[in-house]
Protein backbone atom coordinates (compact mmCIF):
# COMPACT_ATOMS: atom_id res chain seq x y z
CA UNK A 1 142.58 130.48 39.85
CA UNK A 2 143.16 126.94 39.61
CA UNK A 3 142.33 124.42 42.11
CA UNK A 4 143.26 120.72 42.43
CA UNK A 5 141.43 118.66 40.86
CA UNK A 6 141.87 115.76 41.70
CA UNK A 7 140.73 116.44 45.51
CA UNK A 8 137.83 118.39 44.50
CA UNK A 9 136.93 114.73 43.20
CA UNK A 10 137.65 113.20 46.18
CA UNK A 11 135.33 115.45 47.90
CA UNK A 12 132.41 115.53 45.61
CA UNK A 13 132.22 112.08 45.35
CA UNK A 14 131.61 112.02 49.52
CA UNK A 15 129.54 114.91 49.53
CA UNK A 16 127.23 114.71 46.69
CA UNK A 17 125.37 111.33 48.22
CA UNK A 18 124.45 113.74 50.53
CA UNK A 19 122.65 116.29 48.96
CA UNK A 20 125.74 118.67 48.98
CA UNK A 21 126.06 120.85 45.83
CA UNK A 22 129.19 121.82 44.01
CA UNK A 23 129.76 125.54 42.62
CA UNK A 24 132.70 127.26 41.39
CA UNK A 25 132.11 130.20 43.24
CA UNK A 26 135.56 132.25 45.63
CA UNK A 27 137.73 131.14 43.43
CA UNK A 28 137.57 127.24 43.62
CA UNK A 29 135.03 124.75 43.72
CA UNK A 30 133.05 125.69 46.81
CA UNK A 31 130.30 122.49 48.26
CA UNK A 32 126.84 123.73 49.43
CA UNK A 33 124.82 122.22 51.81
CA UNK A 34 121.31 124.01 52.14
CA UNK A 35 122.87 126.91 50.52
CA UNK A 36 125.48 126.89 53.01
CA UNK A 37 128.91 126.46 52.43
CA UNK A 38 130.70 123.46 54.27
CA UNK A 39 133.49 122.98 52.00
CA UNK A 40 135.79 124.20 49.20
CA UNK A 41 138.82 123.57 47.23
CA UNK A 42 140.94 126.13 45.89
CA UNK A 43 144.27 127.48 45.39
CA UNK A 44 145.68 126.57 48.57
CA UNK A 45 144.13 123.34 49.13
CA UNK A 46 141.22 122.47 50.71
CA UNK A 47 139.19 124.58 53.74
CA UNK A 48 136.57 123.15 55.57
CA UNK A 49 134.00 124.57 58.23
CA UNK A 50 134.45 123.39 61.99
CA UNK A 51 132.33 126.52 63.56
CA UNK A 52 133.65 128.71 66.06
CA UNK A 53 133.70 126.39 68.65
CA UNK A 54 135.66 123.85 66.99
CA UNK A 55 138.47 126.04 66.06
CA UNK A 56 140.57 124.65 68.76
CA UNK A 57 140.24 121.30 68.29
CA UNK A 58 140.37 121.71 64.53
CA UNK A 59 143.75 123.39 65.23
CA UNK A 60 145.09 120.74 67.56
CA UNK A 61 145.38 118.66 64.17
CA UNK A 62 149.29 118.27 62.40
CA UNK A 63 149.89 120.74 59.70
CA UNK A 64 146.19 122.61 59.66
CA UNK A 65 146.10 126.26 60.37
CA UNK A 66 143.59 129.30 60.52
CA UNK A 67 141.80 130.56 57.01
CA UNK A 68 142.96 133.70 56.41
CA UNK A 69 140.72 135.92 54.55
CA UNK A 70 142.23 139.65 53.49
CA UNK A 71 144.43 139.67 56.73
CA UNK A 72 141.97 138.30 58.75
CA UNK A 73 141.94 135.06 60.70
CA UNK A 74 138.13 133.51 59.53
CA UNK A 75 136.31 132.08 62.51
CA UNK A 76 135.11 128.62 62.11
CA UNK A 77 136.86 127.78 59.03
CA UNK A 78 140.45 125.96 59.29
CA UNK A 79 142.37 124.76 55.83
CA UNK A 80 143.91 120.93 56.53
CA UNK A 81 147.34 119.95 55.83
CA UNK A 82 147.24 118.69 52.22
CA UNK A 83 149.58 115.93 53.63
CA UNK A 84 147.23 114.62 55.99
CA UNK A 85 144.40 114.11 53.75
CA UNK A 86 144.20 110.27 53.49
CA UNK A 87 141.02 109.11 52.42
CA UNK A 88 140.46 108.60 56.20
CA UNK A 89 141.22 111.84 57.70
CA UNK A 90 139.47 113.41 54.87
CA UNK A 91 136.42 111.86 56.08
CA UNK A 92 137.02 112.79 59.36
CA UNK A 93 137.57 116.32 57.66
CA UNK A 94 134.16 116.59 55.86
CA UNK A 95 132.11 114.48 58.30
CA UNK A 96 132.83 117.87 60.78
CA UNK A 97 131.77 120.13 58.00
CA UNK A 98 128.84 118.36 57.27
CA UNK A 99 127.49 118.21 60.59
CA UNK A 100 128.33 121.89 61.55
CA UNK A 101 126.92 123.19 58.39
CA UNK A 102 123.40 120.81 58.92
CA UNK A 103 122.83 122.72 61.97
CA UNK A 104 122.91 126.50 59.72
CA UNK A 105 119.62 127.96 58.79
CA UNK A 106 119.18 127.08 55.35
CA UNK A 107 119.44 129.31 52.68
């Protein structure tokens, strides 16, 4: 599957000063924070973890909407609307993920 580039840029070039990894791993490039996942870029765009409890406010954003995995609605994980994702709200975006994902175990 092919994923867009060019924002898979854009996010590894925010991430990786911070001692996120990039794989290509579920069919996009997927970023790895103490083995965790926080962030990836595929197909569809770009899906970010907000943990359970941020699902609602994640939601209350314009155009972002529920990961769907296999028919099923995936808890803490939300996918952006690709045309909201000014370098601003992008931060906003991955500064969430990042600080969700620091509190995971590590793995």
């Amino acid at each position: 599957m092919a994923y867009d580039e060019v924002l898979a840029e854009r996010v590894r070039e925010r991430l990786e000063p911070e001692g996120v990894v990039a794989k290509k791993m579920f069919g996009g490039l997927t970023f790895l924070l103490n083995g965790n996942a926080l962030a990836n870029v595929y197909d569809e765009g770009l899906m970010v973890r907000v943990g359970p409890d941020g699902m609602e406010d994640a939601l209350a954003h314009p155009g972002t909407r529920p990961l769907v995995f296999r028919g099923k609605e995936q808890q803490g994980w939300v996918l952006p609307g690709e045309d909201t994702l000014d370098d601003e709200v992008l931060d906003e975006w991955l500064q969430v993920a990042m600080e969700v994902t620091a509190e995971l175990p590590p793995k």
